[in-house]
Protein backbone atom coordinates (compact mmCIF):
# COMPACT_ATOMS: atom_id res chain seq x y z
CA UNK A 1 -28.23 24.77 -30.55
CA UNK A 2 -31.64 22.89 -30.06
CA UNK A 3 -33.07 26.25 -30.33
CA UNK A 4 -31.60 26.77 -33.52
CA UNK A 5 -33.32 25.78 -36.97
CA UNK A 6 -29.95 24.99 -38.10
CA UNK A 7 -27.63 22.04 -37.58
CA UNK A 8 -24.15 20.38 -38.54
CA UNK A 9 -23.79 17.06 -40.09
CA UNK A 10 -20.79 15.25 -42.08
CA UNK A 11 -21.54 14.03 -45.32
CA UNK A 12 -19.31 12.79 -48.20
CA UNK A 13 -19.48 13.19 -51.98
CA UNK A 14 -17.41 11.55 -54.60
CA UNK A 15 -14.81 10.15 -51.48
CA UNK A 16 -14.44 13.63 -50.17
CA UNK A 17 -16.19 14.19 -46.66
CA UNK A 18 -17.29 17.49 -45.43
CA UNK A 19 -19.03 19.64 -42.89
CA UNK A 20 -22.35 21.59 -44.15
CA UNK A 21 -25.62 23.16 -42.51
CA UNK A 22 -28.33 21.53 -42.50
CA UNK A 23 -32.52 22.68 -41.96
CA UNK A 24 -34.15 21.22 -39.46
CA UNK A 25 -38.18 20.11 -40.11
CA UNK A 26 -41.43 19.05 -38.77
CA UNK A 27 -40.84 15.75 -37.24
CA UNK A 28 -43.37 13.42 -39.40
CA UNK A 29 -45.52 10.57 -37.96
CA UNK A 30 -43.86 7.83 -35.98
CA UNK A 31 -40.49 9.75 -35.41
CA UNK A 32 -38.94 11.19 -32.78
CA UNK A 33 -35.83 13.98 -32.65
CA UNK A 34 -32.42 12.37 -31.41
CA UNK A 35 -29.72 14.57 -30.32
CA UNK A 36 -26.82 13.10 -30.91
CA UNK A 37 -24.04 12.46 -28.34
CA UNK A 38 -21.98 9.41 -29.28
CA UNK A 39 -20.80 7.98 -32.32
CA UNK A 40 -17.90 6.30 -33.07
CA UNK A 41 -15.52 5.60 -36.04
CA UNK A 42 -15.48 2.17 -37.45
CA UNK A 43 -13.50 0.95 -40.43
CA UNK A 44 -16.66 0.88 -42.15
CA UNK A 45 -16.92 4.67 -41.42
CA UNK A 46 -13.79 5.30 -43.26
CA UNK A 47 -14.40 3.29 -46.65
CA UNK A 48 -17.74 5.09 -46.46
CA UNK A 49 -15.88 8.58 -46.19
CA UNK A 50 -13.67 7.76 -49.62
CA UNK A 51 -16.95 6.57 -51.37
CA UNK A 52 -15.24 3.21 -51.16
CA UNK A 53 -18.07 1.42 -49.08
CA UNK A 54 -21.55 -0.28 -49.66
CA UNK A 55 -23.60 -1.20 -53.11
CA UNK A 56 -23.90 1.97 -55.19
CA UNK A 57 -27.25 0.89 -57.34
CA UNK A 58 -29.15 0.47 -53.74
CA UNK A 59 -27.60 3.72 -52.65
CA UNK A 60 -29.10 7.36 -53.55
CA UNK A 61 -27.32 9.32 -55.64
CA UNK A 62 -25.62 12.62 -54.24
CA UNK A 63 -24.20 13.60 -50.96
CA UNK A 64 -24.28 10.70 -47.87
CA UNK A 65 -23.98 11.08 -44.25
CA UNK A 66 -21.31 9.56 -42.60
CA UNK A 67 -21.60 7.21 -39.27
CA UNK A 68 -23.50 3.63 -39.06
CA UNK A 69 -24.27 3.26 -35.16
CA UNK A 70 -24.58 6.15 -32.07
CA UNK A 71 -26.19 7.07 -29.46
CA UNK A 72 -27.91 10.22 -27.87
CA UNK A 73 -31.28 11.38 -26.21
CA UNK A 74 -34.23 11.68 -27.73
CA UNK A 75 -35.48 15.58 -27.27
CA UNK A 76 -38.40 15.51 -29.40
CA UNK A 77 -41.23 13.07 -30.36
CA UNK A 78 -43.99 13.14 -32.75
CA UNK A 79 -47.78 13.30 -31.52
CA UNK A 80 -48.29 9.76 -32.90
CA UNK A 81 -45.39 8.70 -30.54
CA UNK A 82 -45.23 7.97 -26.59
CA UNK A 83 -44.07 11.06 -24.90
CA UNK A 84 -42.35 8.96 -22.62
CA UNK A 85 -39.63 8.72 -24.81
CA UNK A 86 -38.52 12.24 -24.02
CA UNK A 87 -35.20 12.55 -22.22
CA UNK A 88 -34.30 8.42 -23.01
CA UNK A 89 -31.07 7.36 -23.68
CA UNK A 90 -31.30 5.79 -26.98
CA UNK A 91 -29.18 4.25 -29.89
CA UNK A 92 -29.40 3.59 -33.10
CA UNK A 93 -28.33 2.10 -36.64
CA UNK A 94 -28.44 4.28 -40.08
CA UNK A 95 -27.53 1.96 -43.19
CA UNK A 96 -26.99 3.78 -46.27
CA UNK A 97 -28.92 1.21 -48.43
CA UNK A 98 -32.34 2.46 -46.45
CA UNK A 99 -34.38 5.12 -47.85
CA UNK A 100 -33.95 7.69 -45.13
CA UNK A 101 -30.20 7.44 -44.79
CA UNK A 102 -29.12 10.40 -42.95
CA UNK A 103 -26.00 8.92 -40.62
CA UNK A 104 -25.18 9.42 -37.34
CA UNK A 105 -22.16 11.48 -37.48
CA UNK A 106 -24.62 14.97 -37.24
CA UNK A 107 -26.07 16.82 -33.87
CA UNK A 108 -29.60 16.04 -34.66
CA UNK A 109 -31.39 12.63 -36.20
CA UNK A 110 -34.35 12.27 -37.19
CA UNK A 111 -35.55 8.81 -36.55
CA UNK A 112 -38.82 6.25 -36.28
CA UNK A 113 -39.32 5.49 -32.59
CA UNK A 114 -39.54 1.51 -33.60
CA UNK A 115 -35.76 1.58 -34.89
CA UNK A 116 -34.15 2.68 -31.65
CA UNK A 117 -33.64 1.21 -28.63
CA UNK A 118 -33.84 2.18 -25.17
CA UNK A 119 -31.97 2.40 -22.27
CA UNK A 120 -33.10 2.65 -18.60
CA UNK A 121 -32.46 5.75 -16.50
CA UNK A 122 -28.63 5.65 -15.46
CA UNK A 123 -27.41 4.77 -19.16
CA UNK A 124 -25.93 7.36 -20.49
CA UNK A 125 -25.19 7.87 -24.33
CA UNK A 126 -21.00 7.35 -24.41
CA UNK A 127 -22.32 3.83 -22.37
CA UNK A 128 -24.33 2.72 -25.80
CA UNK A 129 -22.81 4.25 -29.08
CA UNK A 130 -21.90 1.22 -30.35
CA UNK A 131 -24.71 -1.19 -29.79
CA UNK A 132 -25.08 -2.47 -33.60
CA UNK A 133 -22.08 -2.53 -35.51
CA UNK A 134 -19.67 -4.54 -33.66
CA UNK A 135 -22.06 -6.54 -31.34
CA UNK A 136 -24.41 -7.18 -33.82
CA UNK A 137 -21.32 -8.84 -36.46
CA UNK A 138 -19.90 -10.46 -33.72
CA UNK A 139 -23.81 -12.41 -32.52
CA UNK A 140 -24.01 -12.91 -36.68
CA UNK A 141 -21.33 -14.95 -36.67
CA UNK A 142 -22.20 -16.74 -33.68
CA UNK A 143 -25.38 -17.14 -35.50
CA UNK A 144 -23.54 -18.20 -38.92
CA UNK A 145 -21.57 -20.91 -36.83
CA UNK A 146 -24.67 -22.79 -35.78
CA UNK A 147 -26.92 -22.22 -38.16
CA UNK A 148 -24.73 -23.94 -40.65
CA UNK A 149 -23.75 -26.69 -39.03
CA UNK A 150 -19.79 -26.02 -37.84
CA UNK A 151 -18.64 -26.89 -34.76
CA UNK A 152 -15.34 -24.26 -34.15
CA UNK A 153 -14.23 -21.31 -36.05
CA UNK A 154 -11.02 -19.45 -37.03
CA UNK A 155 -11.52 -15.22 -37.16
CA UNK A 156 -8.86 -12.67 -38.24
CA UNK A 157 -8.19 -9.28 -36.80
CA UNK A 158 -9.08 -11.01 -33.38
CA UNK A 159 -7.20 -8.13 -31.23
CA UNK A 160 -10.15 -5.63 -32.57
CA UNK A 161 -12.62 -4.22 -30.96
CA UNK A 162 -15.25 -6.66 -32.11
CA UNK A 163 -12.82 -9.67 -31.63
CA UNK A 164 -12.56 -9.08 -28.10
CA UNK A 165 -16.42 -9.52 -28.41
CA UNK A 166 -16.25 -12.42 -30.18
CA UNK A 167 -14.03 -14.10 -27.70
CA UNK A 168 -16.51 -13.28 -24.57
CA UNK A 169 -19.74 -14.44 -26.99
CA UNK A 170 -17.80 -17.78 -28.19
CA UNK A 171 -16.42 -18.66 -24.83
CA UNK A 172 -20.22 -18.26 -23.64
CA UNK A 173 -21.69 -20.47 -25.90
CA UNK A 174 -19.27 -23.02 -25.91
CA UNK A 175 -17.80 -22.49 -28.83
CA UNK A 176 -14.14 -22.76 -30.01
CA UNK A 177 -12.64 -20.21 -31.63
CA UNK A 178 -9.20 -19.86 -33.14
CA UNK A 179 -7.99 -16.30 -32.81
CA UNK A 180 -5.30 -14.74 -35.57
CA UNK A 181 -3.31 -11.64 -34.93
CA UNK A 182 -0.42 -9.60 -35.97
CA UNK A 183 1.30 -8.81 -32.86
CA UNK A 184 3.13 -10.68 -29.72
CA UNK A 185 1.04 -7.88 -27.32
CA UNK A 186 -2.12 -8.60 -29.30
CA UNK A 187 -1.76 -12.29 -28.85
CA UNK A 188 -1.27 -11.93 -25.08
CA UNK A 189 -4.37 -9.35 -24.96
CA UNK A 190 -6.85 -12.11 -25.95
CA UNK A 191 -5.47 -14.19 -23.83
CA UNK A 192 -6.23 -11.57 -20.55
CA UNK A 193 -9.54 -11.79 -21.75
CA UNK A 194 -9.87 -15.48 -21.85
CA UNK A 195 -8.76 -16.34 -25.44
CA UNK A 196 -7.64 -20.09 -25.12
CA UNK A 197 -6.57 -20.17 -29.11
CA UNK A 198 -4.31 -17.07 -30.39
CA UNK A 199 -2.14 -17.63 -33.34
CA UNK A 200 0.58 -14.63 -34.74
CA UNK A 201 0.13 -14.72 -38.43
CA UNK A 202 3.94 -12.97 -38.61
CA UNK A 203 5.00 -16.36 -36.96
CA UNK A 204 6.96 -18.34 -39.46
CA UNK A 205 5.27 -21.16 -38.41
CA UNK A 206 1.61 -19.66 -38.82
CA UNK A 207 0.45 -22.19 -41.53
CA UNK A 208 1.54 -25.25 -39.94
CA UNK A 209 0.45 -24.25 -37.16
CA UNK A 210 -2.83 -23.59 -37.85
CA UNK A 211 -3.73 -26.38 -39.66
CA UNK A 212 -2.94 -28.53 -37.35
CA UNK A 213 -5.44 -26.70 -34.67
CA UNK A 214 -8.12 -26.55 -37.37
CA UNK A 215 -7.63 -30.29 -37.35
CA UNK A 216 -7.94 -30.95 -33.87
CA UNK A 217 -10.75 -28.58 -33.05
CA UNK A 218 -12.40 -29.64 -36.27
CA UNK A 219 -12.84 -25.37 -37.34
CA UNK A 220 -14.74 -25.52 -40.72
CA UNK A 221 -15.73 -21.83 -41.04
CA UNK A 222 -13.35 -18.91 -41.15
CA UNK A 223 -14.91 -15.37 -40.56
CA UNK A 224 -12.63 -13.15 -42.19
CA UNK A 225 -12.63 -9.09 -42.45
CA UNK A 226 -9.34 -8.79 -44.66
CA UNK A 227 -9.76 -10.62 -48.02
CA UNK A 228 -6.97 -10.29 -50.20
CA UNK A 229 -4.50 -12.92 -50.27
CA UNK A 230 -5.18 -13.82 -46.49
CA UNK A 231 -8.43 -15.51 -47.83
CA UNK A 232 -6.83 -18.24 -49.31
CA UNK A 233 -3.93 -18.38 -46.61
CA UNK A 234 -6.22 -19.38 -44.08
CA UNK A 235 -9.22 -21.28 -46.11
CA UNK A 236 -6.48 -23.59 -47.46
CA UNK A 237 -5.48 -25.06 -43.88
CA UNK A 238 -8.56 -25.64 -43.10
CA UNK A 239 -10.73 -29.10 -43.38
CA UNK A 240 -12.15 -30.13 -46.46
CA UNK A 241 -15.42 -28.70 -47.25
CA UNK A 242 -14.51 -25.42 -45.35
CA UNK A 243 -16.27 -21.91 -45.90
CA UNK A 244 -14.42 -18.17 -45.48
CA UNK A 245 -17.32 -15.92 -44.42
CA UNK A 246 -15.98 -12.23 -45.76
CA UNK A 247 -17.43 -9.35 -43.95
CA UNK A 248 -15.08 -6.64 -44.75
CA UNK A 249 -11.86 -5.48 -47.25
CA UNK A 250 -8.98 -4.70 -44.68
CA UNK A 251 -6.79 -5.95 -47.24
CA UNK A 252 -7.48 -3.60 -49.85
CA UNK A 253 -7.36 -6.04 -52.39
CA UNK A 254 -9.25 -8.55 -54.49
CA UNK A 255 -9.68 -12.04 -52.78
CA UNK A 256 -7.71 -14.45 -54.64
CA UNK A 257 -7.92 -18.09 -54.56
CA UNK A 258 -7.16 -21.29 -56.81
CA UNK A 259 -9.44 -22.84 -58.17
CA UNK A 260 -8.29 -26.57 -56.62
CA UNK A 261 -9.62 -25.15 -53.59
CA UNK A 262 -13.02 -25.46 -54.69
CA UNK A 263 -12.93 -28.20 -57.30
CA UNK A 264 -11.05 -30.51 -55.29
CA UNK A 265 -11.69 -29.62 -51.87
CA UNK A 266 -14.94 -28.53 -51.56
CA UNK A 267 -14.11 -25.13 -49.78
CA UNK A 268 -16.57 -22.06 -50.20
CA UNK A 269 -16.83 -18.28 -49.60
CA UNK A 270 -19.74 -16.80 -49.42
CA UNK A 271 -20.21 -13.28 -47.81
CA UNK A 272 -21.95 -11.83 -44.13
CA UNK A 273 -23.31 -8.61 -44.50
CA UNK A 274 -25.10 -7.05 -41.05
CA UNK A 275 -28.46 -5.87 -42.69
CA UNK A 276 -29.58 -9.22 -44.70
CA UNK A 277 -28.65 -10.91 -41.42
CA UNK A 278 -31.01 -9.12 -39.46
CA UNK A 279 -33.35 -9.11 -41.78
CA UNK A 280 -33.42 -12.72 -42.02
CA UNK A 281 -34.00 -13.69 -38.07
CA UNK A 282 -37.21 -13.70 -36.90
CA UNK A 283 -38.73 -10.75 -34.71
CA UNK A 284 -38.19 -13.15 -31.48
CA UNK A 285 -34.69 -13.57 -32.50
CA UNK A 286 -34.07 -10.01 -33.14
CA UNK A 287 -35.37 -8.72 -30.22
CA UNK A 288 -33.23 -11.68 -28.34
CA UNK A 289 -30.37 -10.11 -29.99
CA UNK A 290 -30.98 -6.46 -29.38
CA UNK A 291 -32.22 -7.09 -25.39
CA UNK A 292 -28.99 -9.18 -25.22
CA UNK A 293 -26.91 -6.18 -26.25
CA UNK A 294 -29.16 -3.37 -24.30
CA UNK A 295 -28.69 -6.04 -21.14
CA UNK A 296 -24.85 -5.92 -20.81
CA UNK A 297 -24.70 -2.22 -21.91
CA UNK A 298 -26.76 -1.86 -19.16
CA UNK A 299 -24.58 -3.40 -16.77
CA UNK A 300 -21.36 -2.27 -17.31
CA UNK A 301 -20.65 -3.79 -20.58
CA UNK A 302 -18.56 -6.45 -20.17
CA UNK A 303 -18.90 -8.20 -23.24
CA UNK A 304 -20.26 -5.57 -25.53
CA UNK A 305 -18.73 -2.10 -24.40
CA UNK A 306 -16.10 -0.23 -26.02
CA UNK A 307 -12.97 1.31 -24.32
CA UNK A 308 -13.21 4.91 -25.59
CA UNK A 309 -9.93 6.33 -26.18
CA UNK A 310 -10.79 9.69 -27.33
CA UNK A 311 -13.46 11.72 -28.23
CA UNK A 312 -13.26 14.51 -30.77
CA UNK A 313 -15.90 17.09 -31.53
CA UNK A 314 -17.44 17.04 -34.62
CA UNK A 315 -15.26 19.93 -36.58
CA UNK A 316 -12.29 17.39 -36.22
CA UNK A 317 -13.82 14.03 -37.71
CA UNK A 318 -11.30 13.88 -40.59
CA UNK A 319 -8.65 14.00 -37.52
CA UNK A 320 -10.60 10.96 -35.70
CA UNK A 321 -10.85 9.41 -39.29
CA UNK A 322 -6.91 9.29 -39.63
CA UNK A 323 -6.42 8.46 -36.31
CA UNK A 324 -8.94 5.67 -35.93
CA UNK A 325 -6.68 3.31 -38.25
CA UNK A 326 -3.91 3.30 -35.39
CA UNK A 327 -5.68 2.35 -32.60
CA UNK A 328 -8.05 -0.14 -33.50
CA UNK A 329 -6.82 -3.04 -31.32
CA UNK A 330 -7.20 -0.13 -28.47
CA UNK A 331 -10.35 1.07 -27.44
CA UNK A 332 -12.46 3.43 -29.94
CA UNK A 333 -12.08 6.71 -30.82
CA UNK A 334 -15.99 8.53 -30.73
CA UNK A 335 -17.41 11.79 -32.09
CA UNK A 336 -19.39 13.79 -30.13
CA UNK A 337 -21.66 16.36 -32.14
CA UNK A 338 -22.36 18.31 -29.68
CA UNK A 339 -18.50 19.59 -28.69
CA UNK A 340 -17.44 22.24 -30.45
């Protein structure tokens, strides 16, 4: 296939996702060639596949790619770039609001050398493929927490893939967290991993209970990826002067809250989105970030890696798409471009 001036990439149009050929080119100045090995499927992957994801007016028009964060090894690089970088291990983030958008879910990438990073010899790509997504949201709301001025937090959809994060990150920085979950098997997977704080939102004594932990652990900011009616659920047992940080739509619904909640109790939302974040650190703290990531990657990944569950070839992504729903409290399920 590298041989080939042909290659396969998933893109979507008007919510429906396909497979098409694709020319490859010159690679321009700066960039190197990434063939893709690893990328896996995130619930943002799947609003993105039914056209239901992003800002449209900072989106081009026409086909997208799918696939946010991967991984592979660079095959190819530009005069202008270190040859070096041949045969790395690298991964990388594609946001659809760039110019340049291609996504990851595709055999070959195209991509500036400064907007991947790089892993030592020994790091293979199904050890990196999510470095951005997950890890990155779960260090932004670490970053959220301080930065504005709270002392604990409350997250929903703990038993996830970047909740388990979150628990290993807040327990590390001294932080306490409340966890909410669905399940009796999810509440005592958190707690495996250390989660001191795990509440069942099925448990008819969720509200109550809640509020009276927010209370003693003094939680003023809720990071929440559901919306809906769960916004208000949760913001309302919380202190006065509260804020709901929204960083996704599992709910697939409008948020909806009364308006006492703001007039009378000073409560907020306001939303976390992963690009203005990182655009908004300084380079120190971005690189902190990033070698913070590429360190435990390195090592094992205990706080950042992914159980993979599966990995599908490429012709089978609408498979991995339905099936990715399931198991998210499980591991990951990944698509590898390069099976057939």
């Amino acid at each position: 296939m590298e041989g080939s001036t042909k290659f396969t990439a998933v893109v979507t149009d008007g919510g429906k996702a396909a497979l098409v050929e694709q020319e490859k080119r010159p690679l321009q100045e700066g960039e190197v060639l990434i063939r893709v090995e690893a990328s896996p499927v995130n619930p943002s992957d799947r609003y993105m596949a039914a056209g239901a994801y992003g800002v449209k007016k900072l989106m081009s028009e026409g086909p997208q790619g799918l696939g946010f964060d991967g991984s592979g090894v660079v095959i190819e690089a530009h005069e202008s770039v270190d040859s070096s970088l041949v045969g790395k291990t690298v991964s990388f983030f594609e946001d659809p609001h760039i110019k340049g958008y291609q996504g990851s879910w595709r055999q070959f990438l195209y991509k500036k050398s400064t907007d991947i990073l790089v892993f030592d010899e020994g790091v293979k790509p199904i050890d990196c493929f999510g470095t951005f997504v997950n890890p990155m949201t779960a260090l932004a709301i670490i970053d959220f927490t301080k930065k504005n001025g709270h002392k604990a937090l409350v997250h929903a959809a703990a038993a996830s893939n970047l909740g388990k994060m979150l628990v290993k990150v807040a327990k590390n920085e001294g932080i306490p967290l409340i966890n909410i979950v669905r399940r009796t098997e999810q509440v005592e997977a958190l707690e495996n991993i250390g989660a001191e704080h795990v509440l069942n939102s099925t448990s008819e004594t969720f509200e109550e209970d809640l509020e009276k932990l927010a209370e003693t652990l003094n939680v003023t900011a809720f990071f929440d990826p559901i919306g809906a009616d769960f916004t208000a659920k949760v913001l309302d047992r919380l202190p006065n002067g509260s804020t709901a940080y929204i960083y996704g739509g599992l709910g697939g619904a409008p948020i909806s809250i009364g308006g006492t909640s703001f007039i009378f109790f000073n409560k907020k939302v306001q939303g976390l989105w992963l690009g203005p974040w990182l655009d908004s650190l300084t380079t120190a703290e971005r690189e902190a970030v990033y070698q913070q990531v590429i360190d435990d990657l390195s090592k094992g990944g205990e706080i950042f890696g992914s159980k993979v569950l599966e990995t599908y070839p490429i012709t089978k992504f609408k498979e991995a798409i339905n099936a990715a729903e399931g198991v998210a409290s499980d591991g990951k399920l990944v698509i590898n471009p390069q099976l057939s």
